[in-house]
N, C-alpha and C. Protein backbone atom coordinates (compact mmCIF):
# COMPACT_ATOMS: atom_id res chain seq x y z
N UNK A 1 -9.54 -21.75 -9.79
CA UNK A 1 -9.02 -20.77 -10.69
C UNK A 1 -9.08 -19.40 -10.00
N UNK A 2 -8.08 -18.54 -10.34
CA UNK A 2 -8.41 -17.17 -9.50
C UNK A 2 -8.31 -16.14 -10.98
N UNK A 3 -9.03 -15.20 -10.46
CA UNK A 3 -9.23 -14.09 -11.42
C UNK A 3 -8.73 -13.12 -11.15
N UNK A 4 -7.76 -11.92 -11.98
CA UNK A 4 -7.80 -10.61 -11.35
C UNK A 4 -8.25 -9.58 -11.89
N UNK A 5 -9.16 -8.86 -11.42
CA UNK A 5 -9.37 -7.64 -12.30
C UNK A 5 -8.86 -6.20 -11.84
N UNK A 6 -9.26 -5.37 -12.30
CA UNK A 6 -8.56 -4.08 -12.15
C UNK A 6 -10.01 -3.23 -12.23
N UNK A 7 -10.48 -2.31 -11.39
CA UNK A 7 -11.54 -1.57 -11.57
C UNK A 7 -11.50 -0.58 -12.36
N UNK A 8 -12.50 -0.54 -12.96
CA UNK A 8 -13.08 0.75 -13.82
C UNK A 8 -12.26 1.94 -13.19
N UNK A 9 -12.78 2.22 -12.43
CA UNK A 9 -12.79 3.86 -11.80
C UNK A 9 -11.14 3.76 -10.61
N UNK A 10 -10.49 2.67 -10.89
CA UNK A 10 -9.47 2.50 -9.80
C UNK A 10 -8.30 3.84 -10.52
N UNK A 11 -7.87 4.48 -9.23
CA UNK A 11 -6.99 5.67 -10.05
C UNK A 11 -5.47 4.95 -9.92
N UNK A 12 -5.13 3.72 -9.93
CA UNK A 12 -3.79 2.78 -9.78
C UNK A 12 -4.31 1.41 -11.27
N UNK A 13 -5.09 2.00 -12.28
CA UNK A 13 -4.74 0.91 -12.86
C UNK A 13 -3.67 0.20 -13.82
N UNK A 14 -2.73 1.51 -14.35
CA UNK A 14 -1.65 0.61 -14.20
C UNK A 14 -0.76 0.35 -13.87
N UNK A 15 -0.76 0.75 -12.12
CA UNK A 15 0.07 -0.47 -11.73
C UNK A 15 -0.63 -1.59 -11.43
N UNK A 16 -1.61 -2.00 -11.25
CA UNK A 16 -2.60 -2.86 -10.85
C UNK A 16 -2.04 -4.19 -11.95
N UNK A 17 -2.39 -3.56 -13.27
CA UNK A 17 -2.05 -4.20 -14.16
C UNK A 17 -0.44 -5.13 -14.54
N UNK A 18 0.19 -3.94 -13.68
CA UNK A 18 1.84 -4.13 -13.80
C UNK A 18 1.58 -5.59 -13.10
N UNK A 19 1.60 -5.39 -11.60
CA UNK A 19 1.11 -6.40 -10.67
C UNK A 19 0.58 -7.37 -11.54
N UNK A 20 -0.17 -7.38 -11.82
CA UNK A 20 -0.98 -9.13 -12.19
C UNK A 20 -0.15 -9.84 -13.69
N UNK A 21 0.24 -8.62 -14.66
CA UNK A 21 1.42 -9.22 -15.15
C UNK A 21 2.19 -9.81 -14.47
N UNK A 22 3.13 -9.17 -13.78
CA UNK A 22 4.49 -9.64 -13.23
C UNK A 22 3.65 -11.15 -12.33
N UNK A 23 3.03 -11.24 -11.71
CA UNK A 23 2.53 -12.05 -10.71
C UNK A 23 2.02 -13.52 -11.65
N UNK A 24 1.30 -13.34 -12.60
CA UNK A 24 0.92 -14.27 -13.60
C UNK A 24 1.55 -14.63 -14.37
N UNK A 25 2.62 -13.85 -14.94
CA UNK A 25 3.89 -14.15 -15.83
C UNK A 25 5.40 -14.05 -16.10
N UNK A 26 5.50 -13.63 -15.06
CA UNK A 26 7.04 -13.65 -14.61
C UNK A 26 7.56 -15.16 -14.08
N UNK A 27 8.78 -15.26 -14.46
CA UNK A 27 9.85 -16.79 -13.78
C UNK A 27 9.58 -16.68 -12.00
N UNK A 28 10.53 -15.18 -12.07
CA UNK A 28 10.75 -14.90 -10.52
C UNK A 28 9.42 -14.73 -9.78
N UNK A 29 8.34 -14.23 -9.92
CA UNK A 29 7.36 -14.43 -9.21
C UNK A 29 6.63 -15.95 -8.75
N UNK A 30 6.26 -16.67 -9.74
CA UNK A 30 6.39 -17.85 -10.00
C UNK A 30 7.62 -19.18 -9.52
N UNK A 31 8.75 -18.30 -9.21
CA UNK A 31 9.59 -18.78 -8.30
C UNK A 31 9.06 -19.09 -6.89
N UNK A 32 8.84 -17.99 -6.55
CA UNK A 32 8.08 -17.74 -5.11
C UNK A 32 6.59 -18.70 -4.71
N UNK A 33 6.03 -18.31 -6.29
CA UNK A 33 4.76 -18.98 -5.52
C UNK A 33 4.76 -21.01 -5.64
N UNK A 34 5.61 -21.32 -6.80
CA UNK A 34 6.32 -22.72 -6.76
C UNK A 34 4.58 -23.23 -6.89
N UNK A 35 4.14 -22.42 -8.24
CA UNK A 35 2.84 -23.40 -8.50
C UNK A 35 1.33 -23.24 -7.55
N UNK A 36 1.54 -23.00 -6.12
CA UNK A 36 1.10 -22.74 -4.78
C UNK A 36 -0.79 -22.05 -5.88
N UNK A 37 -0.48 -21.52 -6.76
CA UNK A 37 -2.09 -20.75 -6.93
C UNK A 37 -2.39 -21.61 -8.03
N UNK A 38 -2.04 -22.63 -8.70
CA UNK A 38 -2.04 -23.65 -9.43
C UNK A 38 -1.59 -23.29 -11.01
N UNK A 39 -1.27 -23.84 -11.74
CA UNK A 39 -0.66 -24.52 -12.94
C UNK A 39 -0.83 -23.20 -14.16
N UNK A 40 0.61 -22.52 -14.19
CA UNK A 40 0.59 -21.41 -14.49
C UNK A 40 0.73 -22.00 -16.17
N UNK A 41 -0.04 -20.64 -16.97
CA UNK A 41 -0.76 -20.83 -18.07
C UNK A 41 0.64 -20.82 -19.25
N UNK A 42 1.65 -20.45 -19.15
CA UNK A 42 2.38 -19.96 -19.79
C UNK A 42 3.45 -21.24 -19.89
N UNK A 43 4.11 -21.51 -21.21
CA UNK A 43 4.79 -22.53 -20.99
C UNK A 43 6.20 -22.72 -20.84
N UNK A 44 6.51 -21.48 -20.94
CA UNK A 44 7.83 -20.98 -20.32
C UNK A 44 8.08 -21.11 -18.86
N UNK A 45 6.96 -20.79 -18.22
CA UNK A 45 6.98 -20.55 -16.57
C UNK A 45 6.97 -22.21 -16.02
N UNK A 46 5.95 -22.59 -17.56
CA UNK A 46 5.50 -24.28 -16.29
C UNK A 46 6.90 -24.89 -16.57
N UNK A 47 7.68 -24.76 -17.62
CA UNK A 47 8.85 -25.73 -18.12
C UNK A 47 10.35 -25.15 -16.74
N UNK A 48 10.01 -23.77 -16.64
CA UNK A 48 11.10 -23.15 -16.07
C UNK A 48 10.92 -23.99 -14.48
N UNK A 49 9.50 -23.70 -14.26
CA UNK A 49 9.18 -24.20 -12.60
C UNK A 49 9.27 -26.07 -12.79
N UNK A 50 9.32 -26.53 -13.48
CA UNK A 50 9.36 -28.36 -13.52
C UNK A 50 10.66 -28.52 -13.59
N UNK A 51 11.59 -27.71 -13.90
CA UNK A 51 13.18 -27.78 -13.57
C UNK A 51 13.16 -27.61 -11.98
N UNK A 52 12.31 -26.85 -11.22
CA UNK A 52 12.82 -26.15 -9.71
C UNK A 52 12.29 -27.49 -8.88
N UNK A 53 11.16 -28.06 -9.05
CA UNK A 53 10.07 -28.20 -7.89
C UNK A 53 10.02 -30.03 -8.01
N UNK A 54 10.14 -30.63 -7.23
CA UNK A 54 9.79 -32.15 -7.03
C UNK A 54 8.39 -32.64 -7.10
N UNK A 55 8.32 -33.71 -6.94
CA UNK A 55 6.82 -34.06 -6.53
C UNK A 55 5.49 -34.45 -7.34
N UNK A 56 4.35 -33.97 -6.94
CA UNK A 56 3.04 -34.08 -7.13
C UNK A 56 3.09 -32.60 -8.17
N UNK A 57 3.98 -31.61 -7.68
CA UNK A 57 3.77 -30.32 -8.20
C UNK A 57 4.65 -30.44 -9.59
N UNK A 58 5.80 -30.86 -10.09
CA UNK A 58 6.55 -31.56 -10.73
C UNK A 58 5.32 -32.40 -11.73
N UNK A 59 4.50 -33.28 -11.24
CA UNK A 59 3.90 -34.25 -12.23
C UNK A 59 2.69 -33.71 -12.90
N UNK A 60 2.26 -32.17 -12.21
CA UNK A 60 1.22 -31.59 -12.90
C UNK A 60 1.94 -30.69 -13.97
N UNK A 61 3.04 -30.28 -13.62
CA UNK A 61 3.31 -28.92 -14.61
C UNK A 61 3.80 -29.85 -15.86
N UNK A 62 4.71 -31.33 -15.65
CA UNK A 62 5.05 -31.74 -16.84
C UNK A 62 4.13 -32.43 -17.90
N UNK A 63 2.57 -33.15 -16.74
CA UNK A 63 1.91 -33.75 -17.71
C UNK A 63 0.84 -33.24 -18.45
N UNK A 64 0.60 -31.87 -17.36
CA UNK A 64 -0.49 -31.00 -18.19
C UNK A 64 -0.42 -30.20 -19.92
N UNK A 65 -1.11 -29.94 -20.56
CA UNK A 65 -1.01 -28.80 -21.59
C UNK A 65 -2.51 -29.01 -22.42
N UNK A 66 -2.13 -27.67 -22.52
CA UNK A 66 -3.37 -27.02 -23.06
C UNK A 66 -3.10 -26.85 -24.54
């Protein structure tokens, strides 16, 4: 699992924030990473990416849910 945080005292937090949105919940980002940081939480993204991707990566996004 990876975590992101944003520091207290960081004088960029929101773009920091922008970033880990777009990166965690965007199609097009999620395009790119094709699953690669594992099994994105959102079920828009996993349904959008199980249309793109073959495989092993394909059999996690369709059989998983939370």
């Amino acid at each position: 699992m990876f975590k992101y945080v944003i520091l207290k005292h960081s004088e960029q937090q929101e773009a920091a924030a922008l970033f880990i949105d777009f990166f965690t919940n965007s199609i097009e980002a999620n395009e790119m990473l094709r699953a690669d940081r594992g099994v994105p939480i959102f079920l828009e993204v996993r349904e959008h990416l199980a249309s793109i991707v073959e495989g092993p990566v394909k059999l996690h996004l369709t059989t998983l849910s939370w």
